[in-house]
Protein backbone atom coordinates (compact mmCIF):
# COMPACT_ATOMS: atom_id res chain seq x y z
CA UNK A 1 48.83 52.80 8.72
CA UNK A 2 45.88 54.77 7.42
CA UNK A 3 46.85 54.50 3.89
CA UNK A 4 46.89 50.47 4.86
CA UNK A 5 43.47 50.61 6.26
CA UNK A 6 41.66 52.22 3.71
CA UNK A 7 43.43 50.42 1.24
CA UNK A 8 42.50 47.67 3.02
CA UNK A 9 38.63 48.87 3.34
CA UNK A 10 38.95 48.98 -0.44
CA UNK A 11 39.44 45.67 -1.40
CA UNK A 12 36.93 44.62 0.87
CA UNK A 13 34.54 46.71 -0.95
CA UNK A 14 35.56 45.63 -3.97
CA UNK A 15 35.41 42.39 -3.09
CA UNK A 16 32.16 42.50 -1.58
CA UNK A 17 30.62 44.08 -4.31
CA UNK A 18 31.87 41.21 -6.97
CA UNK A 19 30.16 38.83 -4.37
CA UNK A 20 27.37 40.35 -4.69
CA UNK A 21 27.54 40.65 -8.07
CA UNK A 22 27.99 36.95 -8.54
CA UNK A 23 25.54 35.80 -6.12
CA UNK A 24 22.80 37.74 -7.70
CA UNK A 25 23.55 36.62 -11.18
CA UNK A 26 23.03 33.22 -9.94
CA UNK A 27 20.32 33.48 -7.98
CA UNK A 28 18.51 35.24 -11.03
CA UNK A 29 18.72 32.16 -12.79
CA UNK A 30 18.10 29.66 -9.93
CA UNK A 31 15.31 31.46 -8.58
CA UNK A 32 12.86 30.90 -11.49
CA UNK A 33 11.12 27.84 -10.61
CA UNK A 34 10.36 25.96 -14.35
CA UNK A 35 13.27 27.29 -16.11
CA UNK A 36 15.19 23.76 -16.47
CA UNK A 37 16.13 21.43 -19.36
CA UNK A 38 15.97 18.40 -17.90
CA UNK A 39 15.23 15.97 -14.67
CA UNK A 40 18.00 14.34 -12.98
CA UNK A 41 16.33 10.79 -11.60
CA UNK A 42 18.16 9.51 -8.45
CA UNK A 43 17.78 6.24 -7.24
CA UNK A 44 19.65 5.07 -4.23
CA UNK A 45 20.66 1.52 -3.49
CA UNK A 46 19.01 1.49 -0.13
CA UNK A 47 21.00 -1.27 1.40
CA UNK A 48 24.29 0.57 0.75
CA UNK A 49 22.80 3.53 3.25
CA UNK A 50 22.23 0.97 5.91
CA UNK A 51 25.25 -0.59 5.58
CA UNK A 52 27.41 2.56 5.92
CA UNK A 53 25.12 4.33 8.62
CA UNK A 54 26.26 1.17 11.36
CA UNK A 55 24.68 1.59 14.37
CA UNK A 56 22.96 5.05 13.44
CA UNK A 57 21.19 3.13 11.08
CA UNK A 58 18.69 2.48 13.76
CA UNK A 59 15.78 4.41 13.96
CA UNK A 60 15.86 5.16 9.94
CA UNK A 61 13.24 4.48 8.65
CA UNK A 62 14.94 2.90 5.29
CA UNK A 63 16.72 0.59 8.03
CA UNK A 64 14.00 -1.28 9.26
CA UNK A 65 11.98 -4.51 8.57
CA UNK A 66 11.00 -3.35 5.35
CA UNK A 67 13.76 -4.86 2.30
CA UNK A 68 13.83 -1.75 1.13
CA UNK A 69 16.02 -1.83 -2.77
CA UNK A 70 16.40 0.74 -4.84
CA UNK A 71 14.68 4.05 -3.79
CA UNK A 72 14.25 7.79 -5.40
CA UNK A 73 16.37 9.71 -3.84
CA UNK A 74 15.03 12.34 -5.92
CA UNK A 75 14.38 13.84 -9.41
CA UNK A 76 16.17 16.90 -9.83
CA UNK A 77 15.65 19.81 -12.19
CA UNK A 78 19.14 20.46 -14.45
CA UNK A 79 20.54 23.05 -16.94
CA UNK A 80 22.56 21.96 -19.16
CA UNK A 81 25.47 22.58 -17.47
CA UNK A 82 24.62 23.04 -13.41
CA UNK A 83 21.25 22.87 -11.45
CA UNK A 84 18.94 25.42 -9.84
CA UNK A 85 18.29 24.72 -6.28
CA UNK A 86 16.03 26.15 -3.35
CA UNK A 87 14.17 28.29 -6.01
CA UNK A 88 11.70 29.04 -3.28
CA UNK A 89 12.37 30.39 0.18
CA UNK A 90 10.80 29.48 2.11
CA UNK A 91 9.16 26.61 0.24
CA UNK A 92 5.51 26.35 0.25
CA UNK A 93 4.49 23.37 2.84
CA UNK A 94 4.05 20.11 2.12
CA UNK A 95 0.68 18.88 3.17
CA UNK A 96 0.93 16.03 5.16
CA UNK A 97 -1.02 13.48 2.75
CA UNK A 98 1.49 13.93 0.33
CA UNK A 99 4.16 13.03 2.48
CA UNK A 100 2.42 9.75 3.32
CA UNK A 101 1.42 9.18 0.40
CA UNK A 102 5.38 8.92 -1.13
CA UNK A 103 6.94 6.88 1.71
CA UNK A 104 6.69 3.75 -0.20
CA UNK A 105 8.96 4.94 -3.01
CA UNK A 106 10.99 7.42 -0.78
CA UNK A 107 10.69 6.00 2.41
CA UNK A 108 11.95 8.89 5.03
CA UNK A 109 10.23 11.98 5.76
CA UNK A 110 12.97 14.13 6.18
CA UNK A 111 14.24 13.37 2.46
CA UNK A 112 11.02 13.52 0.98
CA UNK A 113 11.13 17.67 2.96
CA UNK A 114 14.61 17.89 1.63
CA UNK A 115 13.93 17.30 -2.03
CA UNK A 116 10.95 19.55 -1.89
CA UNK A 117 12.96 22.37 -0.35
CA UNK A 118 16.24 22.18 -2.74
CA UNK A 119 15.05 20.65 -6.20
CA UNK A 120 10.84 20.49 -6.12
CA UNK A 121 10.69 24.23 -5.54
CA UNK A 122 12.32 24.53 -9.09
CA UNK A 123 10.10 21.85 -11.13
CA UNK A 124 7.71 25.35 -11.31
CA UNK A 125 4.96 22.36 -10.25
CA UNK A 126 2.71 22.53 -7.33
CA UNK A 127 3.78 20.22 -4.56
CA UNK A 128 1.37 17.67 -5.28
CA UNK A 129 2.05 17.68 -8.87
CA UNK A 130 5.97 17.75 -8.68
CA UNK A 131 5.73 14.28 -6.16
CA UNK A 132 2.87 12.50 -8.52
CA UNK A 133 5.86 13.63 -11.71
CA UNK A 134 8.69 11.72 -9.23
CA UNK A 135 6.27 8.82 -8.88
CA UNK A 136 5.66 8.92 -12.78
CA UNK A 137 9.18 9.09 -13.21
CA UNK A 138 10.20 6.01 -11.09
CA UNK A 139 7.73 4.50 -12.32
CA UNK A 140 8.92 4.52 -16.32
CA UNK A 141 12.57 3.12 -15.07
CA UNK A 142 12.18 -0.79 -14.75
CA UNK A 143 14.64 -2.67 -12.05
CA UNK A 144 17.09 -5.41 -13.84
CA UNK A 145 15.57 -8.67 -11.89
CA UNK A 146 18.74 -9.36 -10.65
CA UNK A 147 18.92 -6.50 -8.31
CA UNK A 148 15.26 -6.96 -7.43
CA UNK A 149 15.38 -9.50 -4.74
CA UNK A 150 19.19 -9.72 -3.90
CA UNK A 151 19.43 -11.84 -0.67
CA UNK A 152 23.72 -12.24 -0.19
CA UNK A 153 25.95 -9.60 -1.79
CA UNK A 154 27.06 -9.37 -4.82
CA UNK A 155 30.07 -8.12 -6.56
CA UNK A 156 29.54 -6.10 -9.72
CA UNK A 157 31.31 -3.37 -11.81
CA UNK A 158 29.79 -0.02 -12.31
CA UNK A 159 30.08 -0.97 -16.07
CA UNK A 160 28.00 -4.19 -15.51
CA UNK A 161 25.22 -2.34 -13.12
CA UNK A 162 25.16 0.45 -15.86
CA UNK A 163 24.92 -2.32 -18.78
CA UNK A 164 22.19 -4.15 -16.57
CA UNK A 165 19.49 -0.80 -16.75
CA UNK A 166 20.60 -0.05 -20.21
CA UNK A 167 19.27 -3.61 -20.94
CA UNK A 168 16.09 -3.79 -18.97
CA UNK A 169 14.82 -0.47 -20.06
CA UNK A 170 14.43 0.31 -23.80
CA UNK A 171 15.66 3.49 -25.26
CA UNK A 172 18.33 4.13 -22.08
CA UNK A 173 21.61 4.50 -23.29
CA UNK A 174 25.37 4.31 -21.42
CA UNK A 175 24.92 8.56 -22.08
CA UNK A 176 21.85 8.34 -19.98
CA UNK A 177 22.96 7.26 -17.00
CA UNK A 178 25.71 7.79 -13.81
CA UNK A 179 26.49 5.18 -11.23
CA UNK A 180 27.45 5.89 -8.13
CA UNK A 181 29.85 4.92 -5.45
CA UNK A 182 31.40 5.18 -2.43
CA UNK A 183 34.90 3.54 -1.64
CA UNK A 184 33.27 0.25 -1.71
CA UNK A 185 29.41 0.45 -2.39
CA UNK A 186 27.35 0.82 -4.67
CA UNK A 187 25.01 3.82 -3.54
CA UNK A 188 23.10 4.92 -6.39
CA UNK A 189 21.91 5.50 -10.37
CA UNK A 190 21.57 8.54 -11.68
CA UNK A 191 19.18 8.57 -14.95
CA UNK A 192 18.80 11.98 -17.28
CA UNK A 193 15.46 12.39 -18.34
CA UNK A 194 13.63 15.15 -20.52
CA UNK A 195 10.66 16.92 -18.91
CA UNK A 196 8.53 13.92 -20.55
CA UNK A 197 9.89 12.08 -18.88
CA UNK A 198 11.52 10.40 -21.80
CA UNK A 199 15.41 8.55 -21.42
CA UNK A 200 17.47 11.53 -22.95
CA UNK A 201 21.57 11.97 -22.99
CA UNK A 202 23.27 14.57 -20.73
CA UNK A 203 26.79 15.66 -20.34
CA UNK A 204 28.58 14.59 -17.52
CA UNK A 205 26.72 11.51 -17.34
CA UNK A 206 30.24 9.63 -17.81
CA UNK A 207 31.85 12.38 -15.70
CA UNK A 208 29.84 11.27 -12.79
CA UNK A 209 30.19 7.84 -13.00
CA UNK A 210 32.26 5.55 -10.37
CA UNK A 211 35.82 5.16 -11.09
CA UNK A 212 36.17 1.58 -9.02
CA UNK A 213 37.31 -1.62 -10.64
CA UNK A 214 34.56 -3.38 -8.55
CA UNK A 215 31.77 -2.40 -6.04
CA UNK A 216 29.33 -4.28 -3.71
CA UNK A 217 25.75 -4.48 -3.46
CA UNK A 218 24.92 -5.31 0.40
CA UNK A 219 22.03 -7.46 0.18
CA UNK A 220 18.76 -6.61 0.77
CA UNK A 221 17.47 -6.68 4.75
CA UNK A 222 15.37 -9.37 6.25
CA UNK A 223 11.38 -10.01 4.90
CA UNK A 224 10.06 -9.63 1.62
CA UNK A 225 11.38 -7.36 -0.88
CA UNK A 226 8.62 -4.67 -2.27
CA UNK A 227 6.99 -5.09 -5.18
CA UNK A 228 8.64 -3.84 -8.39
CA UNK A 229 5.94 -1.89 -10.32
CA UNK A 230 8.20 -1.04 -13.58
């Protein structure tokens, strides 16, 4: 029984030592806020969310009279392979202007917290200069027109959605970008981009892409749609 036990405490030792070990090798590397290869844009289909949140959907502030489309989700620091996260904790505060001053392009203030906490505290930017980059960024991808205004749902393959950017915005290629799913929605495109903010390939791009035949776009909610800067 004792020979168990210490055998026992051990392994455990061992064990806690190679976690240790492991965690501290990759925090080293995700804790160094600028030392990325590339952004990650996100842009979620916003009527999807709505659709799939039912009756919590309420109270969001994505759900409401506003039409919103296509919003960042967020623009996310990447190696090559993997991505650094929460390189700062806790994060620096957000000042309260630059919350407001995002919600038309990432309309809830809990995500616009979220993304500062996990991926803006590894741009190595300050706040206000990591959100004005995510508004710079957004602003360089231009929305097909089809998807701009969309007022019944429409039916589309994540080949066709992925063709659509690839032909509104020059220099994107089919290696540039992921499209999203769930079991029946769309939900969101995923576009690599250098720290130019240039259209650049990544791998895993195609990995990451949805696997469905076909997908829906819920149409956009009541009023007018907001304006499409690009």
């Amino acid at each position: 029984m004792v020979r168990f036990a210490l055998r026992s405490l051990i392994v455990a030792a061992v064990a806690l030592s190679l976690g240790v070990t492991a965690a501290s090798a990759q925090d080293t590397r995700q804790n160094e806020p600028g030392k990325f290869d590339f952004y990650v844009l996100a842009l979620s289909w916003s009527p999807s969310f709505c659709e799939a949140a039912g009756d919590r959907a309420q109270g969001q502030p994505e759900c409401g009279a506003r039409p919103y489309s296509f919003v960042v989700h967020g623009l996310w620091p990447q190696y090559e392979k993997g991505f650094p996260e929460y390189c700062q904790v806790p994060a620096p505060r957000l000042d309260r202007n630059i919350i407001s001053s995002m919600l038309d392009v990432m309309p809830a203030p809990r995500l616009i917290f979220r993304e500062w906490d996990r991926h803006g505290t590894c741009s190595g930017l300050p706040a206000r200069a990591y959100f004005e980059t995510v508004r710079k960024a957004r602003a360089v991808v231009k929305i097909p027109a089809e998807y701009i205004d969309l007022k019944a749902p429409l039916t589309v393959t994540p080949a066709e959605v992925e063709q659509a950017f690839v032909n509104a915005n020059p220099g994107l290629s089919a290696s540039s970008i992921a499209v999203g799913c769930d079991r029946e929605r769309l939900r969101e495109i995923r576009i690599c981009m250098s720290k130019e903010l240039a259209f650049r390939g990544c791998e895993g791009a195609e990995r990451r892409t949805c696997r469905r035949e076909k997908i829906v776009m819920p149409p956009l909610r009541g009023g007018k749609p907001a304006r499409e800067d690009g």
